[in-house]
C-alpha atoms as a PDB file:
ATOM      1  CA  UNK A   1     -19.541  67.334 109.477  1.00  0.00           C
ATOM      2  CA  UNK A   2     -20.736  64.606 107.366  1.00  0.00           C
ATOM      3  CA  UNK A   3     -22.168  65.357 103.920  1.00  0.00           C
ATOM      4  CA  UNK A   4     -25.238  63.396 102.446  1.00  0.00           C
ATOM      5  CA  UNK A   5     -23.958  63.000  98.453  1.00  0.00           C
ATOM      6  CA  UNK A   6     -26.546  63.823  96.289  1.00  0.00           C
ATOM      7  CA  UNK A   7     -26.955  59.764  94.587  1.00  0.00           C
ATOM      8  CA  UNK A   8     -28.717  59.645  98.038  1.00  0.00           C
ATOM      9  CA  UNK A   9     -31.711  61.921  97.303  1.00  0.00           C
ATOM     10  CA  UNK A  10     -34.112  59.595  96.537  1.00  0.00           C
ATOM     11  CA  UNK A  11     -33.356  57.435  99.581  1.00  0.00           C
ATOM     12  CA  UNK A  12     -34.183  60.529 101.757  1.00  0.00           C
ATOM     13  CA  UNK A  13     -37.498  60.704 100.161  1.00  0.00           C
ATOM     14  CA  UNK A  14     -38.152  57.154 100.952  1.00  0.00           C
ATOM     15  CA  UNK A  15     -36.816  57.392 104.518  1.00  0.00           C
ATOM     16  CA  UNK A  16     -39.102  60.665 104.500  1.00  0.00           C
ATOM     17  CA  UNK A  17     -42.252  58.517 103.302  1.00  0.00           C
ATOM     18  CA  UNK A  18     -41.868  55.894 106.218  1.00  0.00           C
ATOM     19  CA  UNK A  19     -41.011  58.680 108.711  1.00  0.00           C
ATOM     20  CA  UNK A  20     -44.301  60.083 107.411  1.00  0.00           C
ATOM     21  CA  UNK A  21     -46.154  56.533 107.914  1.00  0.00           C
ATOM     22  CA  UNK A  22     -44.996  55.897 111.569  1.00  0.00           C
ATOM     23  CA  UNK A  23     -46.036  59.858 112.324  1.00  0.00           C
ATOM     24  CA  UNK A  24     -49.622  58.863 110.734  1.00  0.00           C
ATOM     25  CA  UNK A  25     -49.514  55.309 113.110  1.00  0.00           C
ATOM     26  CA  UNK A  26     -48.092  56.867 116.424  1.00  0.00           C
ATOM     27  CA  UNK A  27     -50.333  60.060 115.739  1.00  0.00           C
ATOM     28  CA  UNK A  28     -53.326  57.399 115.772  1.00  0.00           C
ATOM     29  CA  UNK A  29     -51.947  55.217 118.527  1.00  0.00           C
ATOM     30  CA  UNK A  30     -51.899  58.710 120.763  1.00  0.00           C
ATOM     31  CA  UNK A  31     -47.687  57.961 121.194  1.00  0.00           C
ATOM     32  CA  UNK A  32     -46.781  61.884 121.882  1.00  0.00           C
ATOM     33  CA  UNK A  33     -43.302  61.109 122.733  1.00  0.00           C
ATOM     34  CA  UNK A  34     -42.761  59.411 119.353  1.00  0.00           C
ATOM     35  CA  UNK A  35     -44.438  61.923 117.041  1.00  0.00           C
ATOM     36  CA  UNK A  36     -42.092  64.526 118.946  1.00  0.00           C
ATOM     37  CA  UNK A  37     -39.065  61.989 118.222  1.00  0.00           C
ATOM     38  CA  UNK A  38     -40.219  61.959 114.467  1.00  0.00           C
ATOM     39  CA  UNK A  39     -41.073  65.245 113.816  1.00  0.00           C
ATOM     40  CA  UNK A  40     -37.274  66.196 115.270  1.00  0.00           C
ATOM     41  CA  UNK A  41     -35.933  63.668 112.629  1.00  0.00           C
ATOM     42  CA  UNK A  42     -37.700  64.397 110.140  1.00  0.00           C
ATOM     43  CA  UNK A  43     -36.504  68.297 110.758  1.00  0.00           C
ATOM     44  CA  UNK A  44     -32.810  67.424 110.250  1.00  0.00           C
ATOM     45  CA  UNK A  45     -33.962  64.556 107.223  1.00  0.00           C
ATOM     46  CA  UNK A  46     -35.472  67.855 105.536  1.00  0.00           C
ATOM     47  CA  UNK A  47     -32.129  70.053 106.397  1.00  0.00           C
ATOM     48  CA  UNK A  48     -29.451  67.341 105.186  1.00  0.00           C
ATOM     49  CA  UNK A  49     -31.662  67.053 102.261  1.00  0.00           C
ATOM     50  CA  UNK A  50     -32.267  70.416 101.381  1.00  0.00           C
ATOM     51  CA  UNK A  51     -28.328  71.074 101.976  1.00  0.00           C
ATOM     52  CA  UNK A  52     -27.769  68.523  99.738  1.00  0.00           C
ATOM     53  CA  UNK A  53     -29.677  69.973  97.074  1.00  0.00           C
ATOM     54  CA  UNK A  54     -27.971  72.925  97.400  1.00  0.00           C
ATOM     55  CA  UNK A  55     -24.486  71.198  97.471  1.00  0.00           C
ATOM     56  CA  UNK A  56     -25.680  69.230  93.823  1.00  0.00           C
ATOM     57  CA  UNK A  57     -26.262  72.843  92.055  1.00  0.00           C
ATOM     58  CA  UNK A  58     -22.736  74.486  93.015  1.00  0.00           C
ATOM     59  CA  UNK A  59     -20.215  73.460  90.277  1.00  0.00           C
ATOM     60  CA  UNK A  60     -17.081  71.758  91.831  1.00  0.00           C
ATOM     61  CA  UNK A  61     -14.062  73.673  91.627  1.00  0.00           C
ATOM     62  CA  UNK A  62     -10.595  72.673  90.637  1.00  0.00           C
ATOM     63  CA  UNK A  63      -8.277  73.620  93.112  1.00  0.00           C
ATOM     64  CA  UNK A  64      -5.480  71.724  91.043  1.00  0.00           C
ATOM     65  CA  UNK A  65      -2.249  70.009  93.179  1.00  0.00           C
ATOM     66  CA  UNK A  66       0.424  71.909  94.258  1.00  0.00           C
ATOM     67  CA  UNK A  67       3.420  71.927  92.816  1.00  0.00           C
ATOM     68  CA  UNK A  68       6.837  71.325  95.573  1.00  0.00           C
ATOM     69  CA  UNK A  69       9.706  73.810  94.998  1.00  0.00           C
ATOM     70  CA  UNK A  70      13.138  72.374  95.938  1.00  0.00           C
ATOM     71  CA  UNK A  71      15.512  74.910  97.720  1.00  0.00           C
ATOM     72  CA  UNK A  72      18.204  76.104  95.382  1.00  0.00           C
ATOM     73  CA  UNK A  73      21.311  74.617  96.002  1.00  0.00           C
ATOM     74  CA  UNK A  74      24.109  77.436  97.572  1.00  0.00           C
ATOM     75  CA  UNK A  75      27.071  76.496  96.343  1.00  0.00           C
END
């Protein structure tokens, strides 16, 4: 699953503005198949956004690297 990083919050917005435009132009052109295409992408805009928002508040964790144990030798 692909992650939106959070640098790219405002360019959601701005996709979200023209999404909002061509909903306001198909809306007046009476194009019912587009304003259904929209409004479904605009739906997952508002998800990845809103899961990116939530992704930007939770503090990162350091998992560290793992160390490599060498066997013993058995002599």
């Amino acid at each position: 699953m692909l992650h939106v990083n959070s640098k790219m919050l405002p360019r959601l917005a701005e996709l979200e503005a023209d999404l909002l435009d061509r909903r306001d132009r198909a809306h007046a052109e009476g194009w019912i198949g587009e304003i259904e295409g929209i409004d479904l992408t605009l739906t997952f805009l508002r998800a990845k956004r809103d899961e990116a928002q939530r992704r930007a508040q939770r503090p990162a964790v350091h998992l560290g690297i793992p160390a490599r144990h060498r066997p013993k030798d058995s002599k």
